[in-house]
Protein backbone atom coordinates (compact mmCIF):
# COMPACT_ATOMS: atom_id res chain seq x y z
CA UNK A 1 51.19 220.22 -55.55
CA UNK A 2 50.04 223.27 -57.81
CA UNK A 3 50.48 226.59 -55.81
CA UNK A 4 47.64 229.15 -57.27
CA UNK A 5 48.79 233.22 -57.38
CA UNK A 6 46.95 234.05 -54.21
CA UNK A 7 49.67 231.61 -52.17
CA UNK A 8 52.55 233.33 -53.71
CA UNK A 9 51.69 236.60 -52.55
CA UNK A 10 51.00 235.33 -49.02
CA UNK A 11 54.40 233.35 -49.89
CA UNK A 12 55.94 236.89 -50.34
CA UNK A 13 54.04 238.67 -47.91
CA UNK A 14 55.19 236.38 -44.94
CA UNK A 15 58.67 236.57 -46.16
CA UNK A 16 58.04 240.30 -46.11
CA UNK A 17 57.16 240.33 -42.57
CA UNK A 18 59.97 238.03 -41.36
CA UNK A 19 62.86 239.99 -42.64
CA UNK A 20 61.31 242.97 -41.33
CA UNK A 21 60.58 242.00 -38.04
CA UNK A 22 64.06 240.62 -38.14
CA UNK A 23 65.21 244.06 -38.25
CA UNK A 24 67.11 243.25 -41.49
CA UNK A 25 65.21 246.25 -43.71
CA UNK A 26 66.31 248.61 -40.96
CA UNK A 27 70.07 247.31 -41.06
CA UNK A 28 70.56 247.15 -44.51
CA UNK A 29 69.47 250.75 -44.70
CA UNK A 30 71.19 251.36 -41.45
CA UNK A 31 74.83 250.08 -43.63
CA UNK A 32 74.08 251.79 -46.91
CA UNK A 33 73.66 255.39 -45.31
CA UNK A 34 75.34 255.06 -41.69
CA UNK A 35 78.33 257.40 -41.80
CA UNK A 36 79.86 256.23 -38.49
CA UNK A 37 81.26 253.12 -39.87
CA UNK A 38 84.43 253.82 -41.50
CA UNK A 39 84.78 257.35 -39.17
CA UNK A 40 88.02 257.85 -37.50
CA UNK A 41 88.61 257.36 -34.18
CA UNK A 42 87.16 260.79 -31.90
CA UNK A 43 90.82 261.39 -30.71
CA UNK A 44 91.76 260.95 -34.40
CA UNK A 45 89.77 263.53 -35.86
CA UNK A 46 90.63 265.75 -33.03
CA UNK A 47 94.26 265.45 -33.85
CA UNK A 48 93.89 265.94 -37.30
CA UNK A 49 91.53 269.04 -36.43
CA UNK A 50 94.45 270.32 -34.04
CA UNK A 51 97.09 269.40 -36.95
CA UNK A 52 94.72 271.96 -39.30
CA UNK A 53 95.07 274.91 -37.07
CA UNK A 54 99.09 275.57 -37.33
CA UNK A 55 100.59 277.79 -39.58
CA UNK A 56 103.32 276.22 -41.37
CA UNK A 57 105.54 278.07 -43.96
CA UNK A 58 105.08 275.38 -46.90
CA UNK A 59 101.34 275.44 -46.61
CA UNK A 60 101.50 279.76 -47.29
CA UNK A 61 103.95 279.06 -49.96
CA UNK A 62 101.64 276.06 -51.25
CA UNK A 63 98.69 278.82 -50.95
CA UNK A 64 100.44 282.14 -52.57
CA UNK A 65 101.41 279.62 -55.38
CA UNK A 66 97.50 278.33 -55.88
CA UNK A 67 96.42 282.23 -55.47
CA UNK A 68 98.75 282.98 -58.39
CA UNK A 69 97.61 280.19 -60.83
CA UNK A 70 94.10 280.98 -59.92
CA UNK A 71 95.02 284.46 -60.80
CA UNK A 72 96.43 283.86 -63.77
CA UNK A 73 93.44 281.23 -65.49
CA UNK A 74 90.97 284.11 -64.49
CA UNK A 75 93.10 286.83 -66.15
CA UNK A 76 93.37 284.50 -69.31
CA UNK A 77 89.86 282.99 -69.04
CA UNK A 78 91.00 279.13 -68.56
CA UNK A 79 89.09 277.54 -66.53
CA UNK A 80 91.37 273.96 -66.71
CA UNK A 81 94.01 276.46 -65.07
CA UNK A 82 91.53 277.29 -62.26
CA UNK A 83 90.33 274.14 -61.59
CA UNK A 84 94.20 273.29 -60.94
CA UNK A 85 94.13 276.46 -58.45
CA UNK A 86 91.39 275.16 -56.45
CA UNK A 87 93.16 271.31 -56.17
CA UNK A 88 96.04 272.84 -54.82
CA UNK A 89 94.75 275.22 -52.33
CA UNK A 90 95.08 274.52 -48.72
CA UNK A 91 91.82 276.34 -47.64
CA UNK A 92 89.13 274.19 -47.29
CA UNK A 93 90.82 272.17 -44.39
CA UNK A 94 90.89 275.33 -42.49
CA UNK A 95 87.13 276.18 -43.01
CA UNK A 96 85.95 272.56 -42.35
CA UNK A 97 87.99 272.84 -38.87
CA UNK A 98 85.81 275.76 -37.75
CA UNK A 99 82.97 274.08 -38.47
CA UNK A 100 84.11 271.19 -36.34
CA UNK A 101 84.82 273.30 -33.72
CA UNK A 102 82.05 275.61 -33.48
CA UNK A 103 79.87 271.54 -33.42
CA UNK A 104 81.78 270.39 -30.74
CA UNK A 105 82.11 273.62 -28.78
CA UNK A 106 85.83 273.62 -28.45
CA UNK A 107 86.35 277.75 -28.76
CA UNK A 108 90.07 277.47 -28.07
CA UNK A 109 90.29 275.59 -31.36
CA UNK A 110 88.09 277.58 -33.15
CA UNK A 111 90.15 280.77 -32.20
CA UNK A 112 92.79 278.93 -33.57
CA UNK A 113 91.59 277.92 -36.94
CA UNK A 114 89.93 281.49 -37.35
CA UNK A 115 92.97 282.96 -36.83
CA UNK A 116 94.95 280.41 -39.01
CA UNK A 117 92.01 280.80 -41.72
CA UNK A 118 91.49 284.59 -41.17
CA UNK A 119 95.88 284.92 -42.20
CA UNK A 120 95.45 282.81 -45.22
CA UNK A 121 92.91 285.16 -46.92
CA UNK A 122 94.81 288.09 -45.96
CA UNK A 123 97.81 286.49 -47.84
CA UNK A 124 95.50 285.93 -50.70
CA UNK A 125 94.25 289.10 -51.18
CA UNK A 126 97.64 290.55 -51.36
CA UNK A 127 99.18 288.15 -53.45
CA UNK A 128 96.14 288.46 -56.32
CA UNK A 129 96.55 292.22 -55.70
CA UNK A 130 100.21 292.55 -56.72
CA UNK A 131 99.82 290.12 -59.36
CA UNK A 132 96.67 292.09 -60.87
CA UNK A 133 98.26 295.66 -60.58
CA UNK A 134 101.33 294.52 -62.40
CA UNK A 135 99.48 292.00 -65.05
CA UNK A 136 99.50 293.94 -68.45
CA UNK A 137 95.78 292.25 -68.82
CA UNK A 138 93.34 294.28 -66.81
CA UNK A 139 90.65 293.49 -68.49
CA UNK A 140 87.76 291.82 -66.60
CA UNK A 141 86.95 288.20 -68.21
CA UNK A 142 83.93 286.03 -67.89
CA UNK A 143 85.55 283.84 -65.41
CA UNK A 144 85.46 287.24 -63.06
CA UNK A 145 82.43 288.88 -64.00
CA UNK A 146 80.64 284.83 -63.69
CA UNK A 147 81.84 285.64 -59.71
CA UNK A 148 80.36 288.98 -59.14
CA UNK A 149 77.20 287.61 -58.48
CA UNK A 150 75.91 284.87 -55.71
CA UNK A 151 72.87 283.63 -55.85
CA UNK A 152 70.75 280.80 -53.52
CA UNK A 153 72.35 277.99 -55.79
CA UNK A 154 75.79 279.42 -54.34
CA UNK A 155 74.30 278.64 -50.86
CA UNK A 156 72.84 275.34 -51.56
CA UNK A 157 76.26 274.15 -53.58
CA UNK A 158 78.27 275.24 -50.25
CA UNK A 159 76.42 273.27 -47.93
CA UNK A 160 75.80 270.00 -49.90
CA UNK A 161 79.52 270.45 -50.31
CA UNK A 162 80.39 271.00 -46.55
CA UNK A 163 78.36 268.23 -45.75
CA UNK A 164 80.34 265.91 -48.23
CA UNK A 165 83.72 267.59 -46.91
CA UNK A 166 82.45 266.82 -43.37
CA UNK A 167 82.26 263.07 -44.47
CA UNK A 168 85.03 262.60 -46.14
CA UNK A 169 87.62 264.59 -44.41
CA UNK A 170 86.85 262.17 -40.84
CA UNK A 171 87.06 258.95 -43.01
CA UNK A 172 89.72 256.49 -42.02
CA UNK A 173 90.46 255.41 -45.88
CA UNK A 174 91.17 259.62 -47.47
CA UNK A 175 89.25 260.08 -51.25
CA UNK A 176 88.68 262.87 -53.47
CA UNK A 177 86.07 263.97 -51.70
CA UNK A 178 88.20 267.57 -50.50
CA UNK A 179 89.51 268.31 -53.83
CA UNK A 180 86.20 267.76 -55.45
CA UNK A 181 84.71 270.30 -52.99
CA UNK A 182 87.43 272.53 -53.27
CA UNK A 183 86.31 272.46 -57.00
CA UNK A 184 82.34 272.71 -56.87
CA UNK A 185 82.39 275.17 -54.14
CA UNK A 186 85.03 277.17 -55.88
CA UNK A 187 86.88 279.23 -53.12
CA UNK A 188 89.82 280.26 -54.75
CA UNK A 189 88.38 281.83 -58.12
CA UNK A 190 86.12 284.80 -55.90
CA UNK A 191 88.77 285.64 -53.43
CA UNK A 192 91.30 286.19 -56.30
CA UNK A 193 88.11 288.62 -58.12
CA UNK A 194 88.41 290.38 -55.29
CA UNK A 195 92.02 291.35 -55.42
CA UNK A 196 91.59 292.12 -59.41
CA UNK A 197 89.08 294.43 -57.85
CA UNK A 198 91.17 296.12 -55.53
CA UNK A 199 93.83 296.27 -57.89
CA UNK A 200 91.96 298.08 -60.32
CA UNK A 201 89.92 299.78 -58.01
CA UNK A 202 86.56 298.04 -58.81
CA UNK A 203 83.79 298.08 -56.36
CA UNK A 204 81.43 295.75 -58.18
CA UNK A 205 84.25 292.75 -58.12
CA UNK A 206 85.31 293.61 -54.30
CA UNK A 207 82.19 293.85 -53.10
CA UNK A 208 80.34 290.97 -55.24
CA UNK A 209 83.56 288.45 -55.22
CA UNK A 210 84.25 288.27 -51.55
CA UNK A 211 80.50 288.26 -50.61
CA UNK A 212 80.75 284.82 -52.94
CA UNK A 213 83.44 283.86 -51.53
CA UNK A 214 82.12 284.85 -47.29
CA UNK A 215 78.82 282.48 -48.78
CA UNK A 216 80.89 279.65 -49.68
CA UNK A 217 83.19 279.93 -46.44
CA UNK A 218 80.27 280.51 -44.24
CA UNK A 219 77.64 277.45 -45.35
CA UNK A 220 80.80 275.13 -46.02
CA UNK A 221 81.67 275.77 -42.11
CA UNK A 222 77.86 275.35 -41.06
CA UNK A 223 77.27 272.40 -42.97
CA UNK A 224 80.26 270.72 -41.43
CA UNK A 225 79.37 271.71 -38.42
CA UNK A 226 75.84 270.02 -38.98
CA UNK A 227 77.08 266.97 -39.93
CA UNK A 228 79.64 266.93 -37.14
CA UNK A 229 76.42 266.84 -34.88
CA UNK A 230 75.47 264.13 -37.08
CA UNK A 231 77.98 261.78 -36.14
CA UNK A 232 77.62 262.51 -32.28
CA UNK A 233 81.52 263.57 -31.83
CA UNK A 234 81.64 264.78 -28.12
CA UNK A 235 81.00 268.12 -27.55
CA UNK A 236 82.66 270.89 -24.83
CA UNK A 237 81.05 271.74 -21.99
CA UNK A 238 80.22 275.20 -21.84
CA UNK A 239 79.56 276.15 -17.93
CA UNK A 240 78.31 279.45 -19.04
CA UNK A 241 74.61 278.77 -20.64
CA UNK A 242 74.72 282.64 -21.39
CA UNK A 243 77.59 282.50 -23.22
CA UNK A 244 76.75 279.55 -25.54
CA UNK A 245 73.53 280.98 -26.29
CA UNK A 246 75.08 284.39 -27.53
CA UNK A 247 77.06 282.17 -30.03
CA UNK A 248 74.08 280.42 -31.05
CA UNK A 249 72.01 283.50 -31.81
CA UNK A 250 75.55 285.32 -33.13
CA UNK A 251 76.06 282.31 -35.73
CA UNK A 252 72.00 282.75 -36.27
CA UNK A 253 72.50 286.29 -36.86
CA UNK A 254 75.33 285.89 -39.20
CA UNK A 255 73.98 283.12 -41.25
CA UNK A 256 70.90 284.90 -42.06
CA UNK A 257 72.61 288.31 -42.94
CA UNK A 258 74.86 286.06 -45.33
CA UNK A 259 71.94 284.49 -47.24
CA UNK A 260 69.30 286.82 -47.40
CA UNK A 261 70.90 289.20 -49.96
CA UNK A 262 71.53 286.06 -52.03
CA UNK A 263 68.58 284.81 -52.21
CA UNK A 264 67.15 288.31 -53.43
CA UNK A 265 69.32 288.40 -56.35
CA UNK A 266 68.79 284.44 -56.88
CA UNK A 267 64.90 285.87 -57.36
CA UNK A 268 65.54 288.40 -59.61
CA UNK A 269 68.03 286.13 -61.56
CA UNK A 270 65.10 283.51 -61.71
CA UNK A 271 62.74 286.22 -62.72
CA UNK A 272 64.75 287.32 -65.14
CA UNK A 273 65.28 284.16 -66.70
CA UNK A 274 61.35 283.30 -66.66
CA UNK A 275 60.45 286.24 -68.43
CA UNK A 276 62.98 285.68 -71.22
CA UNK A 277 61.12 282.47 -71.50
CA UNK A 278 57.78 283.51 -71.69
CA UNK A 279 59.32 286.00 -74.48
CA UNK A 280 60.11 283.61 -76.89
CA UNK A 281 56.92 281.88 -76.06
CA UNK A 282 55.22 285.10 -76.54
CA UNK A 283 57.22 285.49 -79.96
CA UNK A 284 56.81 281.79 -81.13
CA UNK A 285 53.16 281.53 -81.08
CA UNK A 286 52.11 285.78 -81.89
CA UNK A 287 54.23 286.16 -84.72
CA UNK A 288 53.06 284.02 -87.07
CA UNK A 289 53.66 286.38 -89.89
CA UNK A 290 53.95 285.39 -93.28
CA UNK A 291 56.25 288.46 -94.76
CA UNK A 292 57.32 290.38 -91.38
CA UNK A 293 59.72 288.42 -89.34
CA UNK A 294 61.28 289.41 -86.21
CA UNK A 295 65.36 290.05 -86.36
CA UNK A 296 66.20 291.05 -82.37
CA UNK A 297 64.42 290.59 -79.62
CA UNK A 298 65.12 292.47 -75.68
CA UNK A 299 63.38 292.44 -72.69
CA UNK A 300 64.48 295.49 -70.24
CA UNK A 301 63.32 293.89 -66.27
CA UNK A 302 64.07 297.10 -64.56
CA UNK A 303 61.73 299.61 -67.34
CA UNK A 304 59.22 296.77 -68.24
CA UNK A 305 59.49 297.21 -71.57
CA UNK A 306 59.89 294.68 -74.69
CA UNK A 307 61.22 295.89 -77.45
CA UNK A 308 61.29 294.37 -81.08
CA UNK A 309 62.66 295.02 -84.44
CA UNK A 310 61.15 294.14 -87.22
CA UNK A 311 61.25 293.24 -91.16
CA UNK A 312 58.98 292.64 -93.71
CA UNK A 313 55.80 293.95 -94.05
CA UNK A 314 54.89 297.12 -91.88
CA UNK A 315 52.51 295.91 -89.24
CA UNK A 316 49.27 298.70 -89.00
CA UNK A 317 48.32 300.35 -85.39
CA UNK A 318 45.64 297.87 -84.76
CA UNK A 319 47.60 294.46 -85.50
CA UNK A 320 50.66 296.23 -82.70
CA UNK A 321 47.44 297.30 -80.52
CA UNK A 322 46.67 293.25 -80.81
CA UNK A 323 49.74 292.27 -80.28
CA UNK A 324 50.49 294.14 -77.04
CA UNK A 325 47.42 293.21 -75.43
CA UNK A 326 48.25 289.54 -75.91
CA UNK A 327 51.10 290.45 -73.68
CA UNK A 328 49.67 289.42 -70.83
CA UNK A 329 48.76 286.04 -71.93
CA UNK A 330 52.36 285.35 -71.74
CA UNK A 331 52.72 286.38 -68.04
CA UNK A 332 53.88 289.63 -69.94
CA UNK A 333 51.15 292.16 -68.52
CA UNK A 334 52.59 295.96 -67.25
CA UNK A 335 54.96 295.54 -70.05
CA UNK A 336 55.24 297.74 -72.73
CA UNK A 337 56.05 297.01 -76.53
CA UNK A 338 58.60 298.58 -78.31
CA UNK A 339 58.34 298.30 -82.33
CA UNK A 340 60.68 299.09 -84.66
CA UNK A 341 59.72 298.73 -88.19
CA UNK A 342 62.66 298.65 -91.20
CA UNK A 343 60.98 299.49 -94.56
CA UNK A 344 59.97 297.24 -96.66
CA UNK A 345 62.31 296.39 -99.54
CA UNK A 346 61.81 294.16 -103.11
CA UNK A 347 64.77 291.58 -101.89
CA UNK A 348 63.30 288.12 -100.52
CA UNK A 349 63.36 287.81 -96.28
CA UNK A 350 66.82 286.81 -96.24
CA UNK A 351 67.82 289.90 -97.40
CA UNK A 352 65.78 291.76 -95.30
CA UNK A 353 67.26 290.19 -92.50
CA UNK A 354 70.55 290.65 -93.36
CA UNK A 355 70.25 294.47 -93.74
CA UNK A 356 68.12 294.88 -90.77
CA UNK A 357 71.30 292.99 -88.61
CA UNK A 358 73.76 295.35 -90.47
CA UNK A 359 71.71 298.07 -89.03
CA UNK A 360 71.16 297.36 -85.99
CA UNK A 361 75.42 296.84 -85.79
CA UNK A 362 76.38 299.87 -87.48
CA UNK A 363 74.31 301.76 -84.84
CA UNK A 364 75.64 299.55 -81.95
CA UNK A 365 79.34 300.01 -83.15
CA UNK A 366 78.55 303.85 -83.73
CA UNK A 367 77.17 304.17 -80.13
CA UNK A 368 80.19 302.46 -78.65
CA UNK A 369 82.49 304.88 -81.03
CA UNK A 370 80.95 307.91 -79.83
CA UNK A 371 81.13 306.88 -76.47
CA UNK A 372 85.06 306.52 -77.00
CA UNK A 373 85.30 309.71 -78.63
CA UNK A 374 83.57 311.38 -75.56
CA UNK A 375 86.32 309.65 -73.26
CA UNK A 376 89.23 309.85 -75.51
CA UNK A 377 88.23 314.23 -75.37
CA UNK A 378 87.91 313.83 -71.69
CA UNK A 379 91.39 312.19 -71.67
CA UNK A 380 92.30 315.07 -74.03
CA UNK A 381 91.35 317.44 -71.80
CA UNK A 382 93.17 316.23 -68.81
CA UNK A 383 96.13 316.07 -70.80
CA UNK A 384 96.12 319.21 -71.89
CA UNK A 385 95.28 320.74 -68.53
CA UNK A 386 98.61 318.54 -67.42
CA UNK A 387 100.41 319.85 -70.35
CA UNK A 388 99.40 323.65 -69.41
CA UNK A 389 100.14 323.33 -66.05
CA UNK A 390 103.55 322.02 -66.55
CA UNK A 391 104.60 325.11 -69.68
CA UNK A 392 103.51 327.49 -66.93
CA UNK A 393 106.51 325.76 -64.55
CA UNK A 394 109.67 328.08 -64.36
CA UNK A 395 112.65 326.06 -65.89
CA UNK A 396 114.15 324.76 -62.83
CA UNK A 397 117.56 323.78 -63.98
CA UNK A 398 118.17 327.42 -65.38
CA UNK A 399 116.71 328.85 -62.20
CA UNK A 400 119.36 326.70 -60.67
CA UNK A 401 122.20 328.13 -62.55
CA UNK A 402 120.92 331.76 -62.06
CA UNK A 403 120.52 331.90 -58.53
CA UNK A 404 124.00 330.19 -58.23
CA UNK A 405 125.11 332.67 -60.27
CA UNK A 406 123.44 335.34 -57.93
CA UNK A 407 124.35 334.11 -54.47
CA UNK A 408 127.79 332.77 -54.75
CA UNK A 409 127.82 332.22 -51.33
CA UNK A 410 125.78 329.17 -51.67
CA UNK A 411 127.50 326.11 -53.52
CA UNK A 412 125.56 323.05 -54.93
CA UNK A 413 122.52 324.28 -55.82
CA UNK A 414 118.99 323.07 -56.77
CA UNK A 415 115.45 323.85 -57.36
CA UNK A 416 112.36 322.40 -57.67
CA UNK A 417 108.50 322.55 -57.31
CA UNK A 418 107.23 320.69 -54.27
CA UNK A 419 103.73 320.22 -52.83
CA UNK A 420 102.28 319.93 -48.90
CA UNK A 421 99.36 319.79 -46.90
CA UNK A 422 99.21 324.06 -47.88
CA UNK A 423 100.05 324.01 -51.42
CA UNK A 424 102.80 324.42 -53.57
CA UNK A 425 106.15 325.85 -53.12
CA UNK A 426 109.64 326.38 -54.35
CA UNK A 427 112.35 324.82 -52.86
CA UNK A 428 116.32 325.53 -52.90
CA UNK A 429 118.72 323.19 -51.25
CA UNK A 430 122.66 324.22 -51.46
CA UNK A 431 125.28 324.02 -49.26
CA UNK A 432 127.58 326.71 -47.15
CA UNK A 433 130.78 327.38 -45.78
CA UNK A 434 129.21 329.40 -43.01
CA UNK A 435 125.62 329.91 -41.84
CA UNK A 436 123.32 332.47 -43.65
CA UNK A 437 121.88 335.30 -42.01
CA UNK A 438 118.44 335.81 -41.46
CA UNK A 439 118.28 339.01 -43.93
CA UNK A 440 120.29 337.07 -46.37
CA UNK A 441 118.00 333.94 -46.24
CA UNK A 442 114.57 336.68 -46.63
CA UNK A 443 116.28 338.09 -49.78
CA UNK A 444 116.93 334.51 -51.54
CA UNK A 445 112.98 333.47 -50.57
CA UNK A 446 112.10 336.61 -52.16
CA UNK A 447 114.31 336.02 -55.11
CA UNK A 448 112.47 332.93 -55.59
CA UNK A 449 108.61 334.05 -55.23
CA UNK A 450 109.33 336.74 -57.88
CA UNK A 451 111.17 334.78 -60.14
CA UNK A 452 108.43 332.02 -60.35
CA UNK A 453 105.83 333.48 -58.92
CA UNK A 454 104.83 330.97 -56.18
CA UNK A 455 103.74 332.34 -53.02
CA UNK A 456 105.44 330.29 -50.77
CA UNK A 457 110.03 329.62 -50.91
CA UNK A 458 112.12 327.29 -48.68
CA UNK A 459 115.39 326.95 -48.29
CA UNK A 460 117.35 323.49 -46.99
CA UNK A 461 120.95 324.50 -46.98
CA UNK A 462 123.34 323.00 -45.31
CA UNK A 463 125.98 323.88 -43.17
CA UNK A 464 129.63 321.89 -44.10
């Protein structure tokens, strides 16, 4: 019997509508993206939760070890060496354990892995401290500087990878789910930024690593948290309504002071990068010069200014007029163009491109040079203040010898400058047979202000 088209797709429609209202649409999906299937038992995951919260000595060795090889890739600029770091630190099972917690409401256990969590960065600050003040590198690389600033994407990559950890960390079979969070939400690299910070006394990597690295902690812990919900783990009960409602609007309060200064400089980082864009667009399609071409190109955000540099043939007044008003065409409007011209010269553009580069690096390199010269004659001038200071200083050894020579009385002497909370003084410590009289102590202080002229002596002699 010949079947036309119309009784296939009836065929296919009533198949359609028996595996649906079979329910076997809904299970299939219900299988592929169910993440209760393969989840550990409740009392499991509660154990292994518990298990997370002690403080064992190989896990702070395991961590001081990870903080120094993270320490050591950023101070060389390898990131293979970081990405090592982050596999072997031990921090991301204390973060997804708060987050647990704080889901199921079980404060005794989130006091715990605070606490446990709350050591482990102290520990990490102070080993990337004492290995930054004594590297003989302390110069900032672009691993650092890359973790100054956080931006939204920061946010988004810690809770898509909190919500993975969350997953994988309850599974019954284990994967490389942790270590591959460890990696993509990067905790180590920002909280060993901070130390080079504190260890060269940097505000801008203190402040801009560890707010990184509070972003990552933070949305990793609330996006484990969220999928703990997910997967309807019993929760606490909290008798006091009042009290779980303050930690409901405190975590509120907390999440939103973390992620609003984020996404502000995710905007301006956004901005930034549009406007760069609409620059070259702006350039592509408005210089279409045959015999001027454009050599650098910079776009200042903060002045609203673009400002070129030119070679070729000088451009009149009116053409520049044009060109600035086409500005805003380009989403450039408020800004104001900069031209600089080089003169013409009788070599073909590739030469004129070549010396207008030169240019533009001599006068880089010389404004770099004379800023060293300025600090290099500040230095200078410290040194010499230093070196003044200390030629004014009284010989100390041959004021030692003199006044032994003067009061023979006193044995074992010695002199020196000291300073306290008033000022500087001059100091003798010697030793006696017999304790010296009151008169006799005035008339060696006096000795002493007149022969250096400080205004304050003290004596420490002893007795034997």
């Amino acid at each position: 019997m010949k079947t036309t088209l119309s009784d296939d797709i009836n065929e296919i429609k009533g198949e359609i509508t028996k595996t649906v209202s079979h329910g076997r649409v809904y299970n299939f999906f219900r299988k592929l993206f169910g993440i209760r299937d393969d989840m550990m038992d409740n009392a499991e995951i509660q154990q292994m939760m518990e298990d997370n919260t002690v403080i064992s000595g190989s896990n702070m060795w395991i961590l001081i070890m990870a903080i120094f090889i993270a320490s050591i890739g950023l101070n060389v600029n390898s990131t293979a060496v970081i990405i090592g770091a982050m596999l072997i630190s031990p921090l991301m099972s204390g973060i997804l354990t708060m987050g647990y917690s704080l889901a199921t409401f079980d404060l005794t256990l989130l006091r715990k892995a605070f606490t446990r969590f709350g050591i482990q960065v102290i520990i990490s600050l102070i080993a990337s401290t004492l290995y930054f003040a004594i590297s003989p590198l302390n110069v900032a690389t672009s691993e650092m500087i890359a973790r100054t600033s956080p931006t939204l994407w920061d946010v988004l990559i810690a809770l898509f990878g909190g919500i993975a950890g969350g997953i994988g960390n309850t599974r019954k079979k284990k994967s490389n789910v942790i270590p591959g969070v460890a990696i993509a939400t990067a905790l180590m690299p920002p909280l060993c930024t901070t130390g080079y910070g504190l260890a060269t006394g940097q505000l801008r990597f203190i402040a801009g690593a560890f707010y990184l690295f509070a972003i990552n902690a933070l949305f990793i812990m609330l996006s484990a948290a969220f999928i703990t919900k997910l997967m309807r783990i019993p929760t606490h009960k909290i008798n006091d309504t009042k009290k779980e409602r303050k930690i409901h609007r405190f975590v509120v309060l907390i999440t939103i002071l973390t992620i609003v200064p984020s996404v502000l400089i995710g905007s301006y980082k956004v901005y930034e990068t549009v406007m760069k864009q609409n620059l070259l667009s702006y350039l592509d399609n408005s210089f279409t010069f045959s015999d001027t071409k454009v050599v650098q190109s910079q776009i200042d955000i903060m002045n609203r200014e673009v400002s070129l540099s030119l070679v070729g043939t000088q451009l009149s007044d009116d053409v520049i007029a044009v060109l600035e008003k086409d500005l805003s065409n380009y989403g450039l409007e408020n800004y104001k163009l900069n031209i600089t011209q080089n003169k013409a010269v009788t070599a073909d553009n590739s030469d004129q491109i070549t010396i207008a580069l030169q240019e533009q690096t001599i006068e880089s390199l010389q404004k770099q040079l004379d800023e060293q010269e300025k600090n290099i004659k500040e230095q200078q001038k410290e040194l010499d203040e230093i070196k003044s200071t200390a030629a004014s200083l009284p010989d100390m050894k041959k004021l030692s010898e003199k006044a032994a020579a003067i009061f023979t009385e006193v044995s074992d002497i010695g002199c020196g400058i000291m300073t306290d909370s008033e000022g500087e003084y001059v100091l003798l410590c010697g030793t006696t047979k017999k304790a010296l009289s009151a008169d006799k102590q005035q008339t060696i202080k006096n000795w002493l202000k007149t022969e250096t002229g400080a205004s304050r002596a003290v004596l420490k002699i002893t007795v034997k």
